[in-house]
N, C-alpha and C. Protein backbone atom coordinates (compact mmCIF):
# COMPACT_ATOMS: atom_id res chain seq x y z
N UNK A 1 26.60 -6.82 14.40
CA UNK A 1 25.44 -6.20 13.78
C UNK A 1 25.67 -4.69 13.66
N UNK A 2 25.15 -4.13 12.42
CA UNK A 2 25.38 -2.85 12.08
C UNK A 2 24.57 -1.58 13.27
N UNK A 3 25.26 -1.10 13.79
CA UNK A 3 24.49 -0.10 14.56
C UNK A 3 23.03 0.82 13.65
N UNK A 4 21.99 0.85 14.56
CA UNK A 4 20.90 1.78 13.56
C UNK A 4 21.13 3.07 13.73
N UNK A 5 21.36 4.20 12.98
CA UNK A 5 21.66 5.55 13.41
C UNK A 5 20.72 6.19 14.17
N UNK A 6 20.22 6.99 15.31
CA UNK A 6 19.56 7.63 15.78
C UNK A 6 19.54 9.18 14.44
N UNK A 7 17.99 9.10 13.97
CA UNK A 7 17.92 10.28 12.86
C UNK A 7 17.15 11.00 13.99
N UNK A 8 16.76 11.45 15.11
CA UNK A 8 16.15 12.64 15.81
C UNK A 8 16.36 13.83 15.64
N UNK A 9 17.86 14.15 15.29
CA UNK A 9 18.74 15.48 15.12
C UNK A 9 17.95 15.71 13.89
N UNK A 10 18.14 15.42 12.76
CA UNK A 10 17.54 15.56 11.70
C UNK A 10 16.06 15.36 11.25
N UNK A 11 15.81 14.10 11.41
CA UNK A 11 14.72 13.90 10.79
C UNK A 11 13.67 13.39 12.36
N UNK A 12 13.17 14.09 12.66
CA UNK A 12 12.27 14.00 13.58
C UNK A 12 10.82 15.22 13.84
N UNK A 13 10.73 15.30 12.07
CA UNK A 13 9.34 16.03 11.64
C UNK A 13 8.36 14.98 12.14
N UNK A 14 7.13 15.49 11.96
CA UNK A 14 6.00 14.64 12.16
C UNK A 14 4.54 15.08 11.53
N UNK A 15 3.88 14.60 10.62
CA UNK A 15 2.68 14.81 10.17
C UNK A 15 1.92 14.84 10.57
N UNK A 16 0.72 15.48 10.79
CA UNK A 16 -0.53 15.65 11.41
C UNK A 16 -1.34 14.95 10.29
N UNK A 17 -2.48 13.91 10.91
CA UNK A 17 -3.25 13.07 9.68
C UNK A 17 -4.59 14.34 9.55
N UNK A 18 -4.64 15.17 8.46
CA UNK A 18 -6.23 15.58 7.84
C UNK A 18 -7.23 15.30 8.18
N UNK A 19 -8.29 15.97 7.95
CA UNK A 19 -9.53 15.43 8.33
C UNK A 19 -10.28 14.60 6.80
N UNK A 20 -9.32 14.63 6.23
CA UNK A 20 -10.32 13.87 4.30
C UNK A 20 -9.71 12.40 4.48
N UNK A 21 -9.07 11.95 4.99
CA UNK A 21 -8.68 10.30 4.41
C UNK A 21 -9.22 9.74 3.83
N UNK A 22 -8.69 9.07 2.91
CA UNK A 22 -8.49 7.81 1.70
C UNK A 22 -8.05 6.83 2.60
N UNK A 23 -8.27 5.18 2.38
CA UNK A 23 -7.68 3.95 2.78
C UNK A 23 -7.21 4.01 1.34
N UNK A 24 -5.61 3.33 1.25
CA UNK A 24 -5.10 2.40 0.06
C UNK A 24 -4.96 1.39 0.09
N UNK A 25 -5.50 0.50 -0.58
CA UNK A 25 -5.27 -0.57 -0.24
C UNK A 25 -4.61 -1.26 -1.52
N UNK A 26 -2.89 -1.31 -1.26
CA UNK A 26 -2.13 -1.83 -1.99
C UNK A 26 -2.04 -3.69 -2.72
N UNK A 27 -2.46 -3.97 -3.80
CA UNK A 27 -1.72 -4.85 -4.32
C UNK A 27 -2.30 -6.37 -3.50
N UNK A 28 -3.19 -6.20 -2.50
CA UNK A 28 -3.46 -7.54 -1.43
C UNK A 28 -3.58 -8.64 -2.45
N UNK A 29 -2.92 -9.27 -3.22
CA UNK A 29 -3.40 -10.33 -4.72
C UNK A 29 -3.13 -11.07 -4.25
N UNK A 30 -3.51 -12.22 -4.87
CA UNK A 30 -3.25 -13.72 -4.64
C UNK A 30 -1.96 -14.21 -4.71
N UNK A 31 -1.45 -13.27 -5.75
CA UNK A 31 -0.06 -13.50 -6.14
C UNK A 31 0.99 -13.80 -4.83
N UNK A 32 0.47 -12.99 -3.66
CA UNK A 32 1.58 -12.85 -2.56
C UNK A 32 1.09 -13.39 -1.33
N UNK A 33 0.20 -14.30 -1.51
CA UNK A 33 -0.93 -15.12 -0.60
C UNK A 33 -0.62 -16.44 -0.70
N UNK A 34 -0.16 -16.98 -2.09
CA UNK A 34 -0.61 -18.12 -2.40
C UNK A 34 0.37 -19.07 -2.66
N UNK A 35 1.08 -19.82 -2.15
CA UNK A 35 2.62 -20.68 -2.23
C UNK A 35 2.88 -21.03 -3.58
N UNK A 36 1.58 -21.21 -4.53
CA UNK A 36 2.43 -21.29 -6.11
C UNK A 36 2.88 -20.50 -6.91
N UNK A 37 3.25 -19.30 -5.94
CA UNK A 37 3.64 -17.74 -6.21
C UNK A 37 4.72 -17.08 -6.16
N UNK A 38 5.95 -17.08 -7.15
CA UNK A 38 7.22 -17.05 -6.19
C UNK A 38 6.59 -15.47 -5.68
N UNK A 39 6.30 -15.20 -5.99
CA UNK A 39 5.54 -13.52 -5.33
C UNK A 39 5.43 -13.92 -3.43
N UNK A 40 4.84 -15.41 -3.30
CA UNK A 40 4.25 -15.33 -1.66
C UNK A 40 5.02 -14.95 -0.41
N UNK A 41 4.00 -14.31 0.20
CA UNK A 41 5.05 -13.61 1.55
C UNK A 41 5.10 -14.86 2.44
N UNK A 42 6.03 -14.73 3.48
CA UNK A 42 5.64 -16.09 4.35
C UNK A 42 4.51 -15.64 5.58
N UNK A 43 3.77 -14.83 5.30
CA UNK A 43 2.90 -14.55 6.35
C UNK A 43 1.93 -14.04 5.94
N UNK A 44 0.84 -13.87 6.61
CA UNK A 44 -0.93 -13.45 6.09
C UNK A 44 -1.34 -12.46 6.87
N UNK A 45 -0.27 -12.15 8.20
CA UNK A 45 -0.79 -11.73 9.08
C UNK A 45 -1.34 -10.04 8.43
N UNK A 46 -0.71 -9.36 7.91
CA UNK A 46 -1.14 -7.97 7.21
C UNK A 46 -2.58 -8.36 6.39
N UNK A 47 -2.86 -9.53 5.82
CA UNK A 47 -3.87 -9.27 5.66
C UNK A 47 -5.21 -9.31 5.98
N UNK A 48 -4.86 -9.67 7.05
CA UNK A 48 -5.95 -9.83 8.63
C UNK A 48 -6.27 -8.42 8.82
N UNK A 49 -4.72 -7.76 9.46
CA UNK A 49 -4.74 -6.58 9.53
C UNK A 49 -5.30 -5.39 9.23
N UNK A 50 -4.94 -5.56 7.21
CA UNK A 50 -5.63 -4.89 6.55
C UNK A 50 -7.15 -5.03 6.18
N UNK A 51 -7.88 -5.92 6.53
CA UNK A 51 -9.22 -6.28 6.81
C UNK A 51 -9.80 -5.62 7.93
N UNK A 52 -9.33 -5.37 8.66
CA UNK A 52 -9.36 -4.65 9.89
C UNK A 52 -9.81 -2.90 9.63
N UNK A 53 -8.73 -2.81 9.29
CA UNK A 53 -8.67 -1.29 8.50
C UNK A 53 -9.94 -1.06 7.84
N UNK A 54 -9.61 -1.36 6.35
CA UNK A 54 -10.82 -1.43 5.49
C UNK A 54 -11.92 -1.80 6.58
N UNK A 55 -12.67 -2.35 7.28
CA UNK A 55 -13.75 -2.75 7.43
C UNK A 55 -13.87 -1.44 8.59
N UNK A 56 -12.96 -0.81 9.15
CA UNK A 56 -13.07 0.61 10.15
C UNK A 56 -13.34 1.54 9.04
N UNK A 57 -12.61 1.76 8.11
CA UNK A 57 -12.69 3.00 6.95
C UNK A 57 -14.24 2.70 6.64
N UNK A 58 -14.54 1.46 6.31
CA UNK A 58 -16.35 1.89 5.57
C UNK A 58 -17.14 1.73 6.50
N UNK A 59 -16.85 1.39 7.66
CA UNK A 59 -17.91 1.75 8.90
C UNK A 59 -18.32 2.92 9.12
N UNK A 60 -17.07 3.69 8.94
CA UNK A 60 -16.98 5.24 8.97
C UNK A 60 -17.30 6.19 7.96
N UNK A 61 -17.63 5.61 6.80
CA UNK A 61 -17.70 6.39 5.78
C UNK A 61 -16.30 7.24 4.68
N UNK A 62 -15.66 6.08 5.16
CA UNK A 62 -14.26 6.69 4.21
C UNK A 62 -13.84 5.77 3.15
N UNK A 63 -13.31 6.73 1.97
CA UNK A 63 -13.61 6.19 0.76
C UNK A 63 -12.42 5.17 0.93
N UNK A 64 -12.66 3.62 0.73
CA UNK A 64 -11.62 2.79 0.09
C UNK A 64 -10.86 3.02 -1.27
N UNK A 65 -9.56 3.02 -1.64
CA UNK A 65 -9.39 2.51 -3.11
C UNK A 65 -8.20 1.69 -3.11
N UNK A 66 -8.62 0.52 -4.13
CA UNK A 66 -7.71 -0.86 -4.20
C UNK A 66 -6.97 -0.56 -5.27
N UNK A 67 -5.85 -1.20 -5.50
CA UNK A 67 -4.59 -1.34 -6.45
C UNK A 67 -4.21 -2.62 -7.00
N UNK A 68 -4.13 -3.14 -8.07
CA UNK A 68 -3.67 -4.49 -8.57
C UNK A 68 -2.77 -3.98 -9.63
N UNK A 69 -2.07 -4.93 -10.26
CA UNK A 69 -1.02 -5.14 -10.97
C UNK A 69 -1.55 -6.27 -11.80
N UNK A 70 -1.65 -5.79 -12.94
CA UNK A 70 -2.07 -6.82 -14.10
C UNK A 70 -1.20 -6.15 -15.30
N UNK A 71 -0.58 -7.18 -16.51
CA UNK A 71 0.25 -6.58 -17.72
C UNK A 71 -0.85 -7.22 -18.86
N UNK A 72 -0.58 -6.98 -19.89
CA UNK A 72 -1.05 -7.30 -21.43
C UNK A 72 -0.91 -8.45 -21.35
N UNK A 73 -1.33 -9.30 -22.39
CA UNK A 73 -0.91 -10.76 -22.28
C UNK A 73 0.62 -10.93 -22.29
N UNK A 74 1.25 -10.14 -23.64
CA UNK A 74 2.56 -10.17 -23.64
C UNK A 74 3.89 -9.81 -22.99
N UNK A 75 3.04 -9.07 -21.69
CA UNK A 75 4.11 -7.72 -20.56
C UNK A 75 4.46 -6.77 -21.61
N UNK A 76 4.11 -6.49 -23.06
CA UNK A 76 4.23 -5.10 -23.18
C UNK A 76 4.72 -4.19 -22.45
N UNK A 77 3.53 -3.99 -21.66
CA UNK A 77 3.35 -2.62 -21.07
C UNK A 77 4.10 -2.54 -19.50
N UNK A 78 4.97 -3.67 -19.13
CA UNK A 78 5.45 -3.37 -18.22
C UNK A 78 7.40 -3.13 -18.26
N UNK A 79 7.42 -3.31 -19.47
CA UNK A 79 8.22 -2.21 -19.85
C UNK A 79 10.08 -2.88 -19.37
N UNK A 80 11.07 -2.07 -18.69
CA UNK A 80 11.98 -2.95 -18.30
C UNK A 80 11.73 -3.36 -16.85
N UNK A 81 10.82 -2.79 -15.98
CA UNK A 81 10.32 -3.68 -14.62
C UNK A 81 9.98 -5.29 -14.72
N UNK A 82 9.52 -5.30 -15.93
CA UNK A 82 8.87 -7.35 -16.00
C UNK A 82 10.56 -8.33 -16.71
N UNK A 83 11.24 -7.05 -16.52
CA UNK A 83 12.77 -7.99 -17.14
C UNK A 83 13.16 -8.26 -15.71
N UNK A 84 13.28 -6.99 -15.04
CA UNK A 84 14.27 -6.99 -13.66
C UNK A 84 13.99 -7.86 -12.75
N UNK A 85 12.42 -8.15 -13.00
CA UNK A 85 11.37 -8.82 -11.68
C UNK A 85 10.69 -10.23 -12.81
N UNK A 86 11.19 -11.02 -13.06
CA UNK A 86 10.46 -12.22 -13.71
C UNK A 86 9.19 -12.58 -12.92
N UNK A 87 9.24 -12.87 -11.91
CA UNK A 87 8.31 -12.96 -11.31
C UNK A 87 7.02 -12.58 -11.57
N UNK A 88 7.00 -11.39 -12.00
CA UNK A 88 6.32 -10.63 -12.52
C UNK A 88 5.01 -11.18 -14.27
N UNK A 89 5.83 -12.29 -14.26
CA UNK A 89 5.31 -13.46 -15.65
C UNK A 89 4.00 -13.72 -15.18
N UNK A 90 3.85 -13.96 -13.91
CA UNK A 90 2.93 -14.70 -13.59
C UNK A 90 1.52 -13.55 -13.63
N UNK A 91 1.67 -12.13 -13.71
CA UNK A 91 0.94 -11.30 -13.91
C UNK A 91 -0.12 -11.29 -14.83
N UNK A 92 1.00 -11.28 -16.14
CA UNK A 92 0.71 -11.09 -17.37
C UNK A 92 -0.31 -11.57 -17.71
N UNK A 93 -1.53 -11.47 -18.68
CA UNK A 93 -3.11 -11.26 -18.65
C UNK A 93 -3.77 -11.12 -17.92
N UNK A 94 -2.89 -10.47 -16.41
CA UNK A 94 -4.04 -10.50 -15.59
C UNK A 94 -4.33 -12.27 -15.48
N UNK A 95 -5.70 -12.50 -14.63
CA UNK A 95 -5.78 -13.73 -14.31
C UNK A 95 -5.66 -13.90 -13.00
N UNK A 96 -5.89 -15.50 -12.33
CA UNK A 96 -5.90 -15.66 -10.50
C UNK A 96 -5.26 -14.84 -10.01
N UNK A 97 -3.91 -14.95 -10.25
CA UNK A 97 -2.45 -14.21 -9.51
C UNK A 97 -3.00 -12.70 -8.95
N UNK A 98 -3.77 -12.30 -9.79
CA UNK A 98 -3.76 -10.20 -10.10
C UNK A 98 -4.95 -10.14 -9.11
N UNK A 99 -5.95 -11.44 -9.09
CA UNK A 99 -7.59 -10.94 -8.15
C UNK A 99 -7.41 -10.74 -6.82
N UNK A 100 -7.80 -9.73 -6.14
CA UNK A 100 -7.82 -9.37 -4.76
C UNK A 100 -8.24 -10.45 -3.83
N UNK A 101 -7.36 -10.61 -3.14
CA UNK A 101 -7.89 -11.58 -2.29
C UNK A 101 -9.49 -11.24 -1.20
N UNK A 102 -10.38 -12.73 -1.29
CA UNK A 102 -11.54 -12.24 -0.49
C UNK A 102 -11.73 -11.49 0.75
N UNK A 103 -10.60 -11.52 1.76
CA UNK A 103 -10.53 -10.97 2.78
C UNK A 103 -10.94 -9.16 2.77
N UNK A 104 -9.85 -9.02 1.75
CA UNK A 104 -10.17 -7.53 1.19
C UNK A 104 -10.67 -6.97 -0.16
N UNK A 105 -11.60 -7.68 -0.54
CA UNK A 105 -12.14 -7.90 -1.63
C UNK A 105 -12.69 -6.53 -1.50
N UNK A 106 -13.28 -5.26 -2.87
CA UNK A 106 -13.44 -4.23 -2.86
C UNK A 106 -15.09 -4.56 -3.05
N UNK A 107 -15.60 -3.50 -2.33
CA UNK A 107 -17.40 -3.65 -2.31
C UNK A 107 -18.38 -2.41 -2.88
N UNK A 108 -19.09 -3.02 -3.47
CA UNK A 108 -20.18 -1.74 -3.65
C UNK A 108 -19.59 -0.99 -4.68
N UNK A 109 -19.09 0.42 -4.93
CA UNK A 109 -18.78 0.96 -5.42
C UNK A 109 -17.03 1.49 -5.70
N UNK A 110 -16.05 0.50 -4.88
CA UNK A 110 -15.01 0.44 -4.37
C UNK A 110 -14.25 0.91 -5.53
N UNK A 111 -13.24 1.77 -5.62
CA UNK A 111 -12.49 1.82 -7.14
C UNK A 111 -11.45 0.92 -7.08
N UNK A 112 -11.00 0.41 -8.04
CA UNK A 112 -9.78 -0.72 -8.16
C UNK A 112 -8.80 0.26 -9.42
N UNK A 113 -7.82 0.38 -9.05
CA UNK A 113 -6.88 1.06 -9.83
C UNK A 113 -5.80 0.16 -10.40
N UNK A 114 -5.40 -0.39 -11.73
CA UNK A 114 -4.76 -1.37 -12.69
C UNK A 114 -3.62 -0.49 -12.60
N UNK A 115 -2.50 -1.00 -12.14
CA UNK A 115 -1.20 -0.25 -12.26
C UNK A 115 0.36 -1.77 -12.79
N UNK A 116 1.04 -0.96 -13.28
CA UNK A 116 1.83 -1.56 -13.97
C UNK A 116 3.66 -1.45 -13.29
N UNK A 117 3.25 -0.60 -12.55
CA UNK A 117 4.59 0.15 -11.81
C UNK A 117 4.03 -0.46 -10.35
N UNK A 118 5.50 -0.04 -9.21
CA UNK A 118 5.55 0.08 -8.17
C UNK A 118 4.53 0.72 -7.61
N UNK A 119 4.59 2.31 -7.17
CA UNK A 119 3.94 3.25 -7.32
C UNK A 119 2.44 3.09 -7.62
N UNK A 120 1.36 3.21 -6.44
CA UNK A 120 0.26 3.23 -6.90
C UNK A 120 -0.30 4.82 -7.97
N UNK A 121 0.94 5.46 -7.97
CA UNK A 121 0.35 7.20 -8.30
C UNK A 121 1.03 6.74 -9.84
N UNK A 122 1.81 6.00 -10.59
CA UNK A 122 3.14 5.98 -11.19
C UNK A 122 1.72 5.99 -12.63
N UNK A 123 1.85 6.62 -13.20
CA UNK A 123 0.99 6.50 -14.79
C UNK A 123 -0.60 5.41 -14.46
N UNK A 124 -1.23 6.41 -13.15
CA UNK A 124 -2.24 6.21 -12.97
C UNK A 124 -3.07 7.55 -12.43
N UNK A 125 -4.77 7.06 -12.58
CA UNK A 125 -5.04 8.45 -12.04
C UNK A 125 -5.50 8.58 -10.80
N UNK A 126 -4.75 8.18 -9.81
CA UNK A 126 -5.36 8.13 -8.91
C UNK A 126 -4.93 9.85 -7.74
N UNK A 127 -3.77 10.16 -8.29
CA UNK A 127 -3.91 11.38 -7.70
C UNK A 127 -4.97 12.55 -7.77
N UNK A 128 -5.57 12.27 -9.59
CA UNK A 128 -6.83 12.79 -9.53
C UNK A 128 -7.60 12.54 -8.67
N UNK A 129 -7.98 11.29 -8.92
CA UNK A 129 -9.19 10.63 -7.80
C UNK A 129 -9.35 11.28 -6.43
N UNK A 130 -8.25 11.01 -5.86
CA UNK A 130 -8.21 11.08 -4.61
C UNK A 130 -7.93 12.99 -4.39
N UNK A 131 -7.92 13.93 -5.06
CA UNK A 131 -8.00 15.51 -4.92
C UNK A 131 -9.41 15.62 -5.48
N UNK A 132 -9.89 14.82 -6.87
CA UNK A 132 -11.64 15.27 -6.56
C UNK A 132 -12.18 15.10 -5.43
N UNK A 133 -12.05 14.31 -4.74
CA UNK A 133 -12.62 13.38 -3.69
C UNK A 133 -12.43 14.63 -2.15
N UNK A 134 -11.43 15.22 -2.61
CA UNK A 134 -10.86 16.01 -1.51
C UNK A 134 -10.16 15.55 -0.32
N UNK A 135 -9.46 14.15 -0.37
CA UNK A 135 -8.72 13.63 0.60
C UNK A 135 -7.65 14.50 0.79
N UNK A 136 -7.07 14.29 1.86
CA UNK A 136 -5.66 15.13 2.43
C UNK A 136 -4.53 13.95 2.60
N UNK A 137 -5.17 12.91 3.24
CA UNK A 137 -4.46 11.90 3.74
C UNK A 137 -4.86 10.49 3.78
N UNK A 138 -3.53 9.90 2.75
CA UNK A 138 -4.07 8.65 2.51
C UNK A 138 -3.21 7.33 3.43
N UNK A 139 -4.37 6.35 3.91
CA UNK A 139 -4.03 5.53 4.99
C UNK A 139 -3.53 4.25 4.17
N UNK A 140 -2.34 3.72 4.17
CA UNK A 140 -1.63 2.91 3.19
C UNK A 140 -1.73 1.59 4.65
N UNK A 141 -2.43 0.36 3.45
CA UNK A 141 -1.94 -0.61 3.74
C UNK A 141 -2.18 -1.60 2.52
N UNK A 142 -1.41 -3.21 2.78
CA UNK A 142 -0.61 -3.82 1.33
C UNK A 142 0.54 -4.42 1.72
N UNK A 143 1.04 -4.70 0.16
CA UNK A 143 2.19 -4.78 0.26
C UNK A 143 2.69 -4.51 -1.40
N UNK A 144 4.23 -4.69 -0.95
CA UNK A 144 4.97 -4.98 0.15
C UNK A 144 5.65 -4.20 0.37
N UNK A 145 5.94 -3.97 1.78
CA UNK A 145 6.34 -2.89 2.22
C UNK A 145 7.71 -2.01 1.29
N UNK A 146 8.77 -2.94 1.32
CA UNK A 146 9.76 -2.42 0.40
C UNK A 146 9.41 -1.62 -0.74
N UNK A 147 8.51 -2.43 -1.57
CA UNK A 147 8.47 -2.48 -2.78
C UNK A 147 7.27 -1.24 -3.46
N UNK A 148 6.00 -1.29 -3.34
CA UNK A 148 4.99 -0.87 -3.54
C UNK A 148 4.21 0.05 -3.00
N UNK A 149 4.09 -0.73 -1.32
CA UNK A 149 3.81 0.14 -0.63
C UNK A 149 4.69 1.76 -0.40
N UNK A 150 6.34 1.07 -0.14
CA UNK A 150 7.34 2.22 -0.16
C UNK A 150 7.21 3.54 -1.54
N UNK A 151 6.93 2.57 -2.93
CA UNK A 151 7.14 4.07 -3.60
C UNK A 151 5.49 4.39 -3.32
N UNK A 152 4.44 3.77 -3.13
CA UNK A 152 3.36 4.60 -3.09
C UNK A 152 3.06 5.66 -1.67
N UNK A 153 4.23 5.56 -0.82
CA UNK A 153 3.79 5.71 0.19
C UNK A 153 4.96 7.67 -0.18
N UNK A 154 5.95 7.15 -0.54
CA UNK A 154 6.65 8.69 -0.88
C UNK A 154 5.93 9.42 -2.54
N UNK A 155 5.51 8.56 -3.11
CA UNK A 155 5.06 9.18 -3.98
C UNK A 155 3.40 10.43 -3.58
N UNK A 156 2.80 9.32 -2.10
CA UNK A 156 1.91 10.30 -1.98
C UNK A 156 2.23 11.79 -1.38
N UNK A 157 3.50 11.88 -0.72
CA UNK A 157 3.89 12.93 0.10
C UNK A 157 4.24 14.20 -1.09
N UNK A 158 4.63 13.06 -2.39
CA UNK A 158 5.33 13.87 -3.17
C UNK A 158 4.30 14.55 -3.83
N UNK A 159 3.13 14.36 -3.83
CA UNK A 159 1.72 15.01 -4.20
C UNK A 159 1.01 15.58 -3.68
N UNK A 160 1.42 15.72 -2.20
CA UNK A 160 1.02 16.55 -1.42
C UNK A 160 0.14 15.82 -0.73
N UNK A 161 -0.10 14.51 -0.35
CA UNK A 161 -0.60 14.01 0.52
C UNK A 161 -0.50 13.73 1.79
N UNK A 162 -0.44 13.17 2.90
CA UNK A 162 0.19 12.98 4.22
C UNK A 162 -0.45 11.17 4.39
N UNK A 163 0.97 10.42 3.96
CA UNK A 163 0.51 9.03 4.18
C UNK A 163 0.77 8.67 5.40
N UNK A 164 -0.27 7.81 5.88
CA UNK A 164 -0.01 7.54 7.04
C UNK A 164 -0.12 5.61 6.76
N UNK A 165 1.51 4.75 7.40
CA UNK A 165 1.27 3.29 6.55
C UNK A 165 1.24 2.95 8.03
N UNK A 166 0.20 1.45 7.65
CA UNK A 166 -0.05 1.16 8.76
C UNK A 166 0.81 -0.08 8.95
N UNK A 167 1.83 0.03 10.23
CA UNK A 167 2.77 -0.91 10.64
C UNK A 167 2.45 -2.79 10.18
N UNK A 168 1.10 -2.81 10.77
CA UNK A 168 0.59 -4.01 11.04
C UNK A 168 0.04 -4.85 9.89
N UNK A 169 -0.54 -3.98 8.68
CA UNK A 169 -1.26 -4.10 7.87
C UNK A 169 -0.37 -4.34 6.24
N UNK A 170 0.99 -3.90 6.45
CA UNK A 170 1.90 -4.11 5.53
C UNK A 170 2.30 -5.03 5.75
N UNK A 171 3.60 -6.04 4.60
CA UNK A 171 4.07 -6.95 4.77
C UNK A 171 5.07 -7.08 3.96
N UNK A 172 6.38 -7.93 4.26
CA UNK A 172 7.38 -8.49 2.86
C UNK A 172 7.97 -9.58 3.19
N UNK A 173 9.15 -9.79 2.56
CA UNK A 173 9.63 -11.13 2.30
C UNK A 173 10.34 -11.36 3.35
N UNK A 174 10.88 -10.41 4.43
CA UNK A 174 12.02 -10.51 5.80
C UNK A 174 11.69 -10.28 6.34
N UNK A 175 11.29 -9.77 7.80
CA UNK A 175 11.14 -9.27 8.40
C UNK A 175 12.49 -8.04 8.51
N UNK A 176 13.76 -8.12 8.56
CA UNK A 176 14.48 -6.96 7.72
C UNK A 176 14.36 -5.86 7.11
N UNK A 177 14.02 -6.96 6.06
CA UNK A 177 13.19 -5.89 5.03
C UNK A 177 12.14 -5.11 5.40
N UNK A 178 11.19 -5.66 6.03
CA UNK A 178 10.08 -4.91 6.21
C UNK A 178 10.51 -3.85 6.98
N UNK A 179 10.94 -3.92 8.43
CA UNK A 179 11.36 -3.10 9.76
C UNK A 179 12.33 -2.04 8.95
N UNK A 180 13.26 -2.15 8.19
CA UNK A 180 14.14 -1.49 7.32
C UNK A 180 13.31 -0.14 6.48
N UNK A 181 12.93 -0.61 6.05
CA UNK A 181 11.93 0.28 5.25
C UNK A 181 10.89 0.85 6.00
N UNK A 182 10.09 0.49 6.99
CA UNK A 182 9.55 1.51 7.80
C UNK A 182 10.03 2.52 8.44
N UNK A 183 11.42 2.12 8.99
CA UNK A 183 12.56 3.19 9.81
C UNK A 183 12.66 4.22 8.31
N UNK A 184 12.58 3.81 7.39
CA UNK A 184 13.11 5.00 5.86
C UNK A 184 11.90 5.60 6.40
N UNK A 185 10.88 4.85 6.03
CA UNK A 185 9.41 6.11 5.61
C UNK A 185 9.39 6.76 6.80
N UNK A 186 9.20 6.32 8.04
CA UNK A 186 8.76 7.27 9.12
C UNK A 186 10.05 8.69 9.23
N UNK A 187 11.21 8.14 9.06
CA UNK A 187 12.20 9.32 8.98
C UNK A 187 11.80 10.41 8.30
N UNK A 188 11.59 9.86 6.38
CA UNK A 188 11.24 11.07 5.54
C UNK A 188 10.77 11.24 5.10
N UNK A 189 9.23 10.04 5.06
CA UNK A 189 8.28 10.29 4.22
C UNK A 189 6.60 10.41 4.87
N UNK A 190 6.63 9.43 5.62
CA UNK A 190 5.68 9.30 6.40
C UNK A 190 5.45 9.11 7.47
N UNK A 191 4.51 8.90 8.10
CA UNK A 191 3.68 8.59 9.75
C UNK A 191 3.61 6.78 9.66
N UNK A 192 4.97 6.07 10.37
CA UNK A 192 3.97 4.46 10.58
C UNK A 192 3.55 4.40 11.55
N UNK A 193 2.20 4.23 11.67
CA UNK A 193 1.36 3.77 12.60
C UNK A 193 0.93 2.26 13.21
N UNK A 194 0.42 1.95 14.28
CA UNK A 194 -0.17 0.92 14.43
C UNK A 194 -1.68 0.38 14.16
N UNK A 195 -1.56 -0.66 14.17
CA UNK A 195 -3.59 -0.60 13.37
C UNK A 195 -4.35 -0.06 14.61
N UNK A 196 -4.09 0.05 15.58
CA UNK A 196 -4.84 0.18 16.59
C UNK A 196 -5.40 2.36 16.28
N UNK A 197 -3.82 2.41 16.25
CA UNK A 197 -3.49 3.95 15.80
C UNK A 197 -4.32 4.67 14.41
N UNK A 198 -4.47 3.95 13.76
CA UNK A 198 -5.04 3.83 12.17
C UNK A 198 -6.36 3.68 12.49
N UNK A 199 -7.18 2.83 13.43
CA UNK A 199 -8.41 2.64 13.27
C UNK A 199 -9.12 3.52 14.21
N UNK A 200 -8.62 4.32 15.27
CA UNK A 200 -9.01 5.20 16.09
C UNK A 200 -9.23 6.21 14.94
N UNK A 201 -7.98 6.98 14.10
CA UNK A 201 -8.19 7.93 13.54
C UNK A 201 -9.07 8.03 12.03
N UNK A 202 -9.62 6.58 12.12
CA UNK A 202 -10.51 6.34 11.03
C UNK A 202 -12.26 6.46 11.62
N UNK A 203 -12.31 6.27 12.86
CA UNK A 203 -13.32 6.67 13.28
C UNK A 203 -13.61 7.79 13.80
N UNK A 204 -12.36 8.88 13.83
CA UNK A 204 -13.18 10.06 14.28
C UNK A 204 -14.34 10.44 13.53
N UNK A 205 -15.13 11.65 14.46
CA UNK A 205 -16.15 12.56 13.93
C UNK A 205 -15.72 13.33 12.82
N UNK A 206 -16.31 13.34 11.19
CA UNK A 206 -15.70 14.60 10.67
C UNK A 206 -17.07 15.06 9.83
């Protein structure tokens, strides 16, 4: 087995979470829930997790915003991503696959952001959103970790956000994969936390 490098020498910054947080709540669709999906993860447990979260964030008064992935009828608009990722077919008009699953179903006034990319920020407006709003720091959970969560999670740093992803609440296709890609973000992009960690700092006083 490949040795893991110790990055401490280098990369052993650390973010302080803001007092504005945003919850993200990445992509939770049916698509990656549901076994007639080649999309499905083999596990649910993140979205327990992320139920968890969300239901601490609006206890507290912090703004949720959800993310789905829906294309044109034809994938138009998803451009050469719906070549690379077939999978991705099952998107197209929108439809079961794209609806948030009930667990984390968005409430009340919840925003749902239609994205076509990885990247929840990628030719959407949610970086607006979330600077009217005056967030500092947005609390990422979803999936999948590799994939979605990962560019939304450097894309928020790259906007000047401070993401903080929550270990427990993400998910992917390996466990590999997943653990792999958290060791990336916490090195150079972000704070992974535990839900336990995530839901304390969702209830502070602010």
């Amino acid at each position: 087995m490949t040795e893991v490098p110790n990055f401490d020498a280098g990369f052993a910054g650390t973010l302080r979470p803001g007092r504005r947080p945003a919850v993200l709540a990445i992509d939770l669709m049916r698509a990656y829930f549901d076994p007639a999906s080649p999309l499905c993860l083999p596990s649910r447990d993140c979205l327990a997790s992320a139920a968890r979260v969300l239901a601490a964030a609006r206890n507290n008064g912090v703004p949720v915003i959800h993310t789905r992935v829906a294309y044109a009828p034809d994938g138009r608009d998803g451009g050469v991503f719906v070549r690379k990722v077939p999978a991705l077919k099952h998107l197209f008009g929108g439809g079961p696959m794209s609806e948030l699953m009930p667990e984390v179903a968005p409430v009340e006034d919840e925003l749902v952001v239609t994205k076509q990319y990885a990247s929840a920020f990628f030719g959407t407006s949610l970086a607006s959103t979330l600077v009217a709003r005056g967030a500092d720091t947005v609390v990422i959970v979803g999936v999948s970790t590799s994939g979605c969560v990962r560019a939304s999670g450097v894309d928020a740093v790259q906007h000047g956000f401070l993401p903080l992803v929550v270990r427990d609440a993400v998910g992917d296709r390996t466990p590999e994969t997943h653990d792999a890609n958290l060791f990336d973000l916490q090195a150079k992009y972000a704070e992974v936390v535990d839900e336990r960690t995530a839901v304390t700092y969702l209830e502070q006083e602010r």
